[in-house]
Protein backbone atom coordinates (compact mmCIF):
# COMPACT_ATOMS: atom_id res chain seq x y z
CA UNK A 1 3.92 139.22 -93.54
CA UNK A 2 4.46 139.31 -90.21
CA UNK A 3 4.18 135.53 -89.81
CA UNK A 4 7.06 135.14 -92.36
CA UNK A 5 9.26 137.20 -91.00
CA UNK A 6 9.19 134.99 -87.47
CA UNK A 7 9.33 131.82 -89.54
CA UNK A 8 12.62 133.78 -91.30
CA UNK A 9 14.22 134.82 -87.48
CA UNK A 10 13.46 131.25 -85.88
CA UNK A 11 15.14 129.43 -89.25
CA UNK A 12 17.61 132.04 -88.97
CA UNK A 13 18.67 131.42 -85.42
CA UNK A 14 18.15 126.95 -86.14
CA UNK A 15 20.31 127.46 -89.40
CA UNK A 16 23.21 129.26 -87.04
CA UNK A 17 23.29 127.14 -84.41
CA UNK A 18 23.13 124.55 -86.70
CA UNK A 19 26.48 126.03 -88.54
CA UNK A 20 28.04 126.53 -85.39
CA UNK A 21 28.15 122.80 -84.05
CA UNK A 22 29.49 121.62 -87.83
CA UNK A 23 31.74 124.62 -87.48
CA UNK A 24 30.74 125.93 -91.05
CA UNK A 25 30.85 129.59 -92.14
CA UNK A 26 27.98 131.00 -93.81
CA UNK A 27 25.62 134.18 -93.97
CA UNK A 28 22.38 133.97 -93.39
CA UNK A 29 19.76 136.31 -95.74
CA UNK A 30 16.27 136.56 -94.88
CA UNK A 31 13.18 137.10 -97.15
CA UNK A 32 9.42 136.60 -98.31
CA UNK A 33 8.70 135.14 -101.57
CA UNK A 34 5.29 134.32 -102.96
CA UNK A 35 3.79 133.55 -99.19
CA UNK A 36 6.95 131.90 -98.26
CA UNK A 37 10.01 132.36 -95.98
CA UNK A 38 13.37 132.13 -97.92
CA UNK A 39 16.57 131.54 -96.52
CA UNK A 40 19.46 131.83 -98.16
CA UNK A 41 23.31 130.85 -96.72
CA UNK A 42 25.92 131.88 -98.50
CA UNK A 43 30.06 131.64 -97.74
CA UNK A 44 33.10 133.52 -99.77
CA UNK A 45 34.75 131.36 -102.55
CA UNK A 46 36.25 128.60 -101.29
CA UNK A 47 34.09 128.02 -97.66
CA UNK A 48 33.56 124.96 -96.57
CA UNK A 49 29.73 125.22 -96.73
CA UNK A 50 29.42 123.28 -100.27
CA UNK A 51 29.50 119.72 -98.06
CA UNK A 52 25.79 121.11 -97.14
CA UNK A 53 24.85 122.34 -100.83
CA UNK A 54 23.86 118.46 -102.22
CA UNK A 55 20.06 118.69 -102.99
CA UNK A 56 19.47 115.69 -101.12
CA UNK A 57 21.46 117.27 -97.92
CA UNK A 58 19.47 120.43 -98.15
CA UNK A 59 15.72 118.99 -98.55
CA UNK A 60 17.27 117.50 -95.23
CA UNK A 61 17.74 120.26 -93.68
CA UNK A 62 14.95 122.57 -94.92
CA UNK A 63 12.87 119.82 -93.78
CA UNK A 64 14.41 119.50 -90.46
CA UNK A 65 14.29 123.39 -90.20
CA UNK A 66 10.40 123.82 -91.14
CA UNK A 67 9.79 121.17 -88.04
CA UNK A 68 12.12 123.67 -85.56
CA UNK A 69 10.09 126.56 -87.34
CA UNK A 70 6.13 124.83 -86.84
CA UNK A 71 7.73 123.68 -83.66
CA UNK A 72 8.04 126.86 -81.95
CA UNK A 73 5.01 128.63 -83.98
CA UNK A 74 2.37 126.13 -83.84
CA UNK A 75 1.85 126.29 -87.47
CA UNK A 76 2.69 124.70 -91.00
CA UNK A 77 5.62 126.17 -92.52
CA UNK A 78 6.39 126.23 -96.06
CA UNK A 79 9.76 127.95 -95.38
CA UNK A 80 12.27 127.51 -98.41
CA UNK A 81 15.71 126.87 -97.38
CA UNK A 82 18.76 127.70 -100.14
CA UNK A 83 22.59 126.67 -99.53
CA UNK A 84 25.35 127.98 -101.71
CA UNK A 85 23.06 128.77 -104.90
CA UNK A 86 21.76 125.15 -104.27
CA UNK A 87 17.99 126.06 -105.38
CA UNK A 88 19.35 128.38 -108.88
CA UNK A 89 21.29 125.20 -109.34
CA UNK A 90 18.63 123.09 -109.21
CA UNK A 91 16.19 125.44 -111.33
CA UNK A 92 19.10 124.71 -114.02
CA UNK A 93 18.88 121.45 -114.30
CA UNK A 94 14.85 121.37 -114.08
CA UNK A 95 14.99 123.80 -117.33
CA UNK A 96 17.54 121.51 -119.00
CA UNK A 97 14.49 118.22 -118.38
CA UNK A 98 11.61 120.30 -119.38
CA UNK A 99 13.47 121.07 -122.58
CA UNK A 100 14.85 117.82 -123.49
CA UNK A 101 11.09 116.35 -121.92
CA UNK A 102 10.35 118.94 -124.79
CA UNK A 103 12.56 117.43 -127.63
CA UNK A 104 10.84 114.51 -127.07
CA UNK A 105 7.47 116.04 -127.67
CA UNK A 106 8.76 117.48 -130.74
CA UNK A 107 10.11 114.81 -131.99
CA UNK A 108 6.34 112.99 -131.90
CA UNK A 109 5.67 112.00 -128.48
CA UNK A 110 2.34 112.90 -126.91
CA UNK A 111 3.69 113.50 -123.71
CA UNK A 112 6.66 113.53 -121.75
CA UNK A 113 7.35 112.67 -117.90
CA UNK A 114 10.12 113.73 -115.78
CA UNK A 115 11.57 111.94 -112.60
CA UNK A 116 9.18 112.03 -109.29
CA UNK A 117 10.69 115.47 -107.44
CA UNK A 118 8.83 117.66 -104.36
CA UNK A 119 5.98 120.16 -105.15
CA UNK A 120 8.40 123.14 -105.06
CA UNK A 121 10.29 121.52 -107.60
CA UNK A 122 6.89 120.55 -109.58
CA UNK A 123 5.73 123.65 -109.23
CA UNK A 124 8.78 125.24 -111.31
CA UNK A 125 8.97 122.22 -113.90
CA UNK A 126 4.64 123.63 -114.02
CA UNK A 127 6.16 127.27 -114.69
CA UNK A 128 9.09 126.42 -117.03
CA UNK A 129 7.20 124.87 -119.06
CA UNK A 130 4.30 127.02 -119.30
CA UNK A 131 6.51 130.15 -120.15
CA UNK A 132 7.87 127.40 -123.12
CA UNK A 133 4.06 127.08 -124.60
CA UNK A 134 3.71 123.79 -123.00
CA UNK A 135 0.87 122.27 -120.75
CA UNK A 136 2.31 120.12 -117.35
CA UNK A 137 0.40 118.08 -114.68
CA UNK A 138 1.10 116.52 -111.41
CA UNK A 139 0.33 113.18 -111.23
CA UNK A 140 1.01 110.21 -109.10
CA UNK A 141 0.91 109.86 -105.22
CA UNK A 142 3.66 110.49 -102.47
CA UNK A 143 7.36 109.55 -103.56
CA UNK A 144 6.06 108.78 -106.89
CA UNK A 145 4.30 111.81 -107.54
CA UNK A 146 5.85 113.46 -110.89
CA UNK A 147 5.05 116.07 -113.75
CA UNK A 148 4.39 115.05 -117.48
CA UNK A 149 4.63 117.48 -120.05
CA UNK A 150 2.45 117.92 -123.09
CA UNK A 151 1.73 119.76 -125.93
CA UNK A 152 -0.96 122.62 -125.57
């Protein structure tokens, strides 16, 4: 736990400075999740931090802050960065293609794939559709790597 918490502090501290030189508001919440560092920046209604919520902009930037993180502890981070509700966001619209990757399955195919996304996002596509009776695997290599969802 301990390492987490330093991974947490140093994103912390990149994620503010960061904020500072675009001259962005945001608060910063630290915490451990299932062997990972989450990070969390949030603004008041109407903040101009939403120019940094795209998911493209923050896979960026979490990438770009797990290389400041493994570059000050020596080690791997898996450190998951969230900006503006950008991550529940996202977890919406991975629920709304597992169930319409589940219509399809319904409606007679043997098997449905979704778009190639990272292994975070694989990993809930594996979990949302396991908690809808439904079987998922990874396949595919690098940028192309993707989920296809079956029937149990």
């Amino acid at each position: 736990m301990d390492q987490l918490e330093q991974e947490g502090d140093i994103a912390a501290d990149y994620i503010e400075e960061f904020l500072d030189i675009c001259d962005l508001d945001g608060d910063i919440d630290i915490d451990a999740r299932n062997g990972r560092a989450y990070l969390s920046v949030n603004a008041a209604e109407g903040a101009n931090l939403r120019v940094l919520s795209k998911p493209d902009t923050v896979t960026a930037l979490q990438e770009l802050t797990r290389l400041a993180v493994q570059n000050k502890t020596g080690s791997f981070s898996r450190l998951i960065l969230d900006i503006g509700g950008s991550r529940e966001a996202r977890e919406a619209e991975l629920a709304d293609l597992v169930a319409r990757a589940i219509e399809r399955i319904e409606a007679g195919s043997s098997e449905a794939a979704l778009p190639p996304m990272s292994s975070y996002e694989r990993k809930l596509v594996h979990d949302i559709a396991s908690g809808r009776g439904y079987s998922s695997e990874s396949e595919g290599e690098g940028r192309d790597r993707h989920t296809v969802i079956s029937a149990l």
